[in-house]
Protein backbone atom coordinates (compact mmCIF):
# COMPACT_ATOMS: atom_id res chain seq x y z
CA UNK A 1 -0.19 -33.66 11.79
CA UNK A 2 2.76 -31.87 11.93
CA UNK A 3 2.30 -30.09 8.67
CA UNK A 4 -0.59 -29.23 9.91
CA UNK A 5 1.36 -27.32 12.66
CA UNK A 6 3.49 -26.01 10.67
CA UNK A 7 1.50 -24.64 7.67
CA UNK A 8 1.19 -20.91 8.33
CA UNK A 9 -2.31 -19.24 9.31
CA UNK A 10 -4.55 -18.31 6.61
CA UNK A 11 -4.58 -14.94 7.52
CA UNK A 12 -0.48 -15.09 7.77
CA UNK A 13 -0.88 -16.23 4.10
CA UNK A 14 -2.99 -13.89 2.67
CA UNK A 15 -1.52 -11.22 3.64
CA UNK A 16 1.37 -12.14 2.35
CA UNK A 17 -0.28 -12.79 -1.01
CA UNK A 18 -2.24 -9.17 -0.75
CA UNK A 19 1.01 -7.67 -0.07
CA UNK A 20 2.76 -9.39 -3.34
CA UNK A 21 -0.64 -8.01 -5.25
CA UNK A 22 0.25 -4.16 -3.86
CA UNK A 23 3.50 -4.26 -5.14
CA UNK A 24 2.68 -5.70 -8.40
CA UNK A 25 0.15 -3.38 -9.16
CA UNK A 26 2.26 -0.52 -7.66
CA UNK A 27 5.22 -1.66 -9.91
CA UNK A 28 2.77 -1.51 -13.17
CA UNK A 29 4.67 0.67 -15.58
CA UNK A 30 1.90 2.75 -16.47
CA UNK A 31 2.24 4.82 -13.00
CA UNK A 32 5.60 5.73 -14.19
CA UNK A 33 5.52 6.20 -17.87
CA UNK A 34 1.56 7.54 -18.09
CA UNK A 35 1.45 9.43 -14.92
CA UNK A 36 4.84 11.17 -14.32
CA UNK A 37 5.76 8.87 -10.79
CA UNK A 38 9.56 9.15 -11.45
CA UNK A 39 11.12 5.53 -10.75
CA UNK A 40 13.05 6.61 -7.60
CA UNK A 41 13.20 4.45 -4.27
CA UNK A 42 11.06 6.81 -2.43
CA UNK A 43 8.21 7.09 -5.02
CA UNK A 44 7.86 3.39 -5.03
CA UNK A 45 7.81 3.41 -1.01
CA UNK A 46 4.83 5.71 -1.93
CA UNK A 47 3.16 3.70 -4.23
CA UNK A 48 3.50 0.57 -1.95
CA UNK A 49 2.34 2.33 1.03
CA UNK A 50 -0.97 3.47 -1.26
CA UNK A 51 -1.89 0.10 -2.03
CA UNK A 52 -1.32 -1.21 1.16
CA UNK A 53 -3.15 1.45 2.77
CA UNK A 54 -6.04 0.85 0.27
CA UNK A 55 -6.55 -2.88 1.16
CA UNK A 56 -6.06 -1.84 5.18
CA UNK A 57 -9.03 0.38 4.73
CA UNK A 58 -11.08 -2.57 2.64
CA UNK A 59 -10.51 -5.05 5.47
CA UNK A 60 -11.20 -2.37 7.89
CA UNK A 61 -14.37 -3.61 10.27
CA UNK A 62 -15.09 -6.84 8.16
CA UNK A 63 -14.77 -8.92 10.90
CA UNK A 64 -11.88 -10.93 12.70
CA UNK A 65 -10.48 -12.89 9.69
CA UNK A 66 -10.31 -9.66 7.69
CA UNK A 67 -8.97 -8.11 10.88
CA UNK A 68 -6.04 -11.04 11.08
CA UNK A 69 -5.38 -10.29 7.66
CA UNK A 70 -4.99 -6.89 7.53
CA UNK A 71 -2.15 -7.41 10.23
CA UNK A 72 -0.56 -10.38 8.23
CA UNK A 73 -0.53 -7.58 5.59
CA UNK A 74 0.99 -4.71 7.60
CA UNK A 75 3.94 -6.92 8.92
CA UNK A 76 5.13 -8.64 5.35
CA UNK A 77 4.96 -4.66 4.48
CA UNK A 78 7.52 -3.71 7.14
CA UNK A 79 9.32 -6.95 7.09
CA UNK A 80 10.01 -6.21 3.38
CA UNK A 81 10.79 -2.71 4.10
CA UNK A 82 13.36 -4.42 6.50
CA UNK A 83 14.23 -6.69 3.91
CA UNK A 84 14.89 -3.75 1.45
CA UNK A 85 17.22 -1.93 3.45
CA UNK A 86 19.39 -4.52 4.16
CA UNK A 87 19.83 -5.23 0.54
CA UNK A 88 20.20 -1.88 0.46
CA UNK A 89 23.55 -2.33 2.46
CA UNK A 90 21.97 -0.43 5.53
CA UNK A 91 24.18 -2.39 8.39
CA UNK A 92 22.75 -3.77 11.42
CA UNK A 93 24.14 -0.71 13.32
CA UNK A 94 22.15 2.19 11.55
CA UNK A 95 18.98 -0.47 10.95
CA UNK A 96 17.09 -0.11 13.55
CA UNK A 97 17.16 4.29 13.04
CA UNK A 98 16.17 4.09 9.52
CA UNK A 99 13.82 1.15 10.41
CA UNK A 100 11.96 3.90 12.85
CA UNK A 101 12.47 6.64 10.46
CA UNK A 102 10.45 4.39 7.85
CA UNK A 103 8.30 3.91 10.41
CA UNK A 104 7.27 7.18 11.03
CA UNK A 105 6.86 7.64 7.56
CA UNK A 106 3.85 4.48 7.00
CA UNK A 107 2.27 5.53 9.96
CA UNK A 108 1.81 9.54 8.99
CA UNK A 109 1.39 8.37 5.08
CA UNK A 110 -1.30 5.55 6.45
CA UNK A 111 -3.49 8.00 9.19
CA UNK A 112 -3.29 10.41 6.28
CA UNK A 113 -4.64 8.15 3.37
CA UNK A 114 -7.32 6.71 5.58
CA UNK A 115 -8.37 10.05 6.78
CA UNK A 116 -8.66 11.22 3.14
CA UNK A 117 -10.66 7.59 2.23
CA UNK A 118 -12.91 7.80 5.30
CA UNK A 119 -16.00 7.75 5.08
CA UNK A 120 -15.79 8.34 1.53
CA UNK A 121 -12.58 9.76 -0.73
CA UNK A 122 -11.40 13.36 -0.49
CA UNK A 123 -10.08 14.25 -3.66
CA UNK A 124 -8.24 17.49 -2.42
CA UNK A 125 -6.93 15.63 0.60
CA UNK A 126 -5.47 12.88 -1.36
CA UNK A 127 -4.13 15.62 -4.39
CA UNK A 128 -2.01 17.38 -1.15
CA UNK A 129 -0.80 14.14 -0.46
CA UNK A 130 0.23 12.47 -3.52
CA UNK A 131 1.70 16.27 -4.81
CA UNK A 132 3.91 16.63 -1.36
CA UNK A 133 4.68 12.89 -0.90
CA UNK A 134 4.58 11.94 -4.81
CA UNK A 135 5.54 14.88 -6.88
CA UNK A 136 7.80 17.39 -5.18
CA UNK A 137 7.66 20.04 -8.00
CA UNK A 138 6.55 23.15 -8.48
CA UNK A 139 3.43 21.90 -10.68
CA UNK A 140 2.92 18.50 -8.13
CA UNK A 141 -0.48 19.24 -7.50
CA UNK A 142 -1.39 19.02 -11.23
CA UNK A 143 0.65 16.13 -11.84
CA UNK A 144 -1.17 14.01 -9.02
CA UNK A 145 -4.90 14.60 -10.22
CA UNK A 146 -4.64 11.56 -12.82
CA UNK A 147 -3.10 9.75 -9.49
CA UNK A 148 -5.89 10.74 -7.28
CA UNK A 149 -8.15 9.59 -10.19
CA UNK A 150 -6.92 6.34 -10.14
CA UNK A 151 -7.11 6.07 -5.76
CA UNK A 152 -11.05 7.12 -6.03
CA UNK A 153 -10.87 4.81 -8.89
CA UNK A 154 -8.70 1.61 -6.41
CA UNK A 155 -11.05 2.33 -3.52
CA UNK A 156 -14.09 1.97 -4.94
CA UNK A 157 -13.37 -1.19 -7.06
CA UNK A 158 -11.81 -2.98 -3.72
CA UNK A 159 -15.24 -1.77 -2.04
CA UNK A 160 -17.30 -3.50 -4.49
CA UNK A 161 -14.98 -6.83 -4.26
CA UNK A 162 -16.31 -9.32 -2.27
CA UNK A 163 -14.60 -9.57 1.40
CA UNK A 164 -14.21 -13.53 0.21
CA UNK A 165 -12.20 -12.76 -2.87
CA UNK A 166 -10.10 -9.78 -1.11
CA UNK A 167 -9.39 -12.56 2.08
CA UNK A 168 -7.77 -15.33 -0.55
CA UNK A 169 -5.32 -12.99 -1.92
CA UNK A 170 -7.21 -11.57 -4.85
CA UNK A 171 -7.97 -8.43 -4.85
CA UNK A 172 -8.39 -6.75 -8.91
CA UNK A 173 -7.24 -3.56 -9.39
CA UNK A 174 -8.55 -1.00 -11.95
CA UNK A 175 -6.04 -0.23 -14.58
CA UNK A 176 -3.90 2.50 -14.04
CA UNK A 177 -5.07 4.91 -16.92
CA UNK A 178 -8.72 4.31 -17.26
């Protein structure tokens, strides 16, 4: 019985497993090597916030357990982003600004991705994203087109993946370059 009590809710648990699935697939090489995302500590935040903001938007309106699930998700993202900075060597004392500064940050890069993904993708909504966010050259806009490519690309395979699969902890991500 008390395991029982003690084993975390299934929500709590696969959200932590979606979140270990956004950073793997935001971590896959090709994003880097194929399409120009220079391996710096704010691209990654970038990339992570995408795919986390992709499987928000999948669970968004499926129901209660999706619901539960999508928060699960959210918190192991800023728990890790907590996580991160203290590894980081942030101290305890400058935390909690950065902490809100990061904050900010998900919340405007969130209401902007879903805004661009709903009802259906916006490819010249997401390309100003990714290029000012992404890419912060002179030619960023042309660099993130193979990036917007492969957001049209993540949203519509996670909208064709059954709720069931997404819920476990599965979700199956196009490849990067098609």
């Amino acid at each position: 019985m008390l395991h029982r009590l003690l084993k975390p809710r299934a929500a709590k648990a696969a959200g932590t497993t979606l979140y270990a699935a956004a950073v793997a697939q935001a971590r896959q090489p090709e994003f880097y090597l194929d399409l120009g995302v220079e391996d710096r500590v704010d691209a990654r935040f970038e990339l992570y916030t995408l795919h986390v903001v992709l499987l928000v938007e999948r669970l968004k309106d499926q129901g209660e357990q999706a619901a539960e699930t999508s928060e699960a998700l959210f918190e192991t993202y800023v728990s890790a982003l907590d996580d991160s900075l203290r590894e980081m060597g942030v101290g305890d004392l400058s935390l909690a600004k950065k902490i809100r500064k990061l904050g900010e940050a998900l919340m405007g890069r969130t209401k902007a991705y879903v805004e661009a993904l709903d009802p259906e993708p916006d490819s010249d909504a997401l390309a100003g994203i990714v290029a000012r966010n992404v890419f912060s050259d002179e030619a960023a806009l042309e660099r993130a087109a193979p990036v917007v490519d492969y957001i049209v690309r993540a949203h519509d395979t996670l909208a064709a993946q059954p709720l069931k699969q997404i819920l476990e902890g599965r979700p199956a991500w196009p490849q990067v370059r098609p």
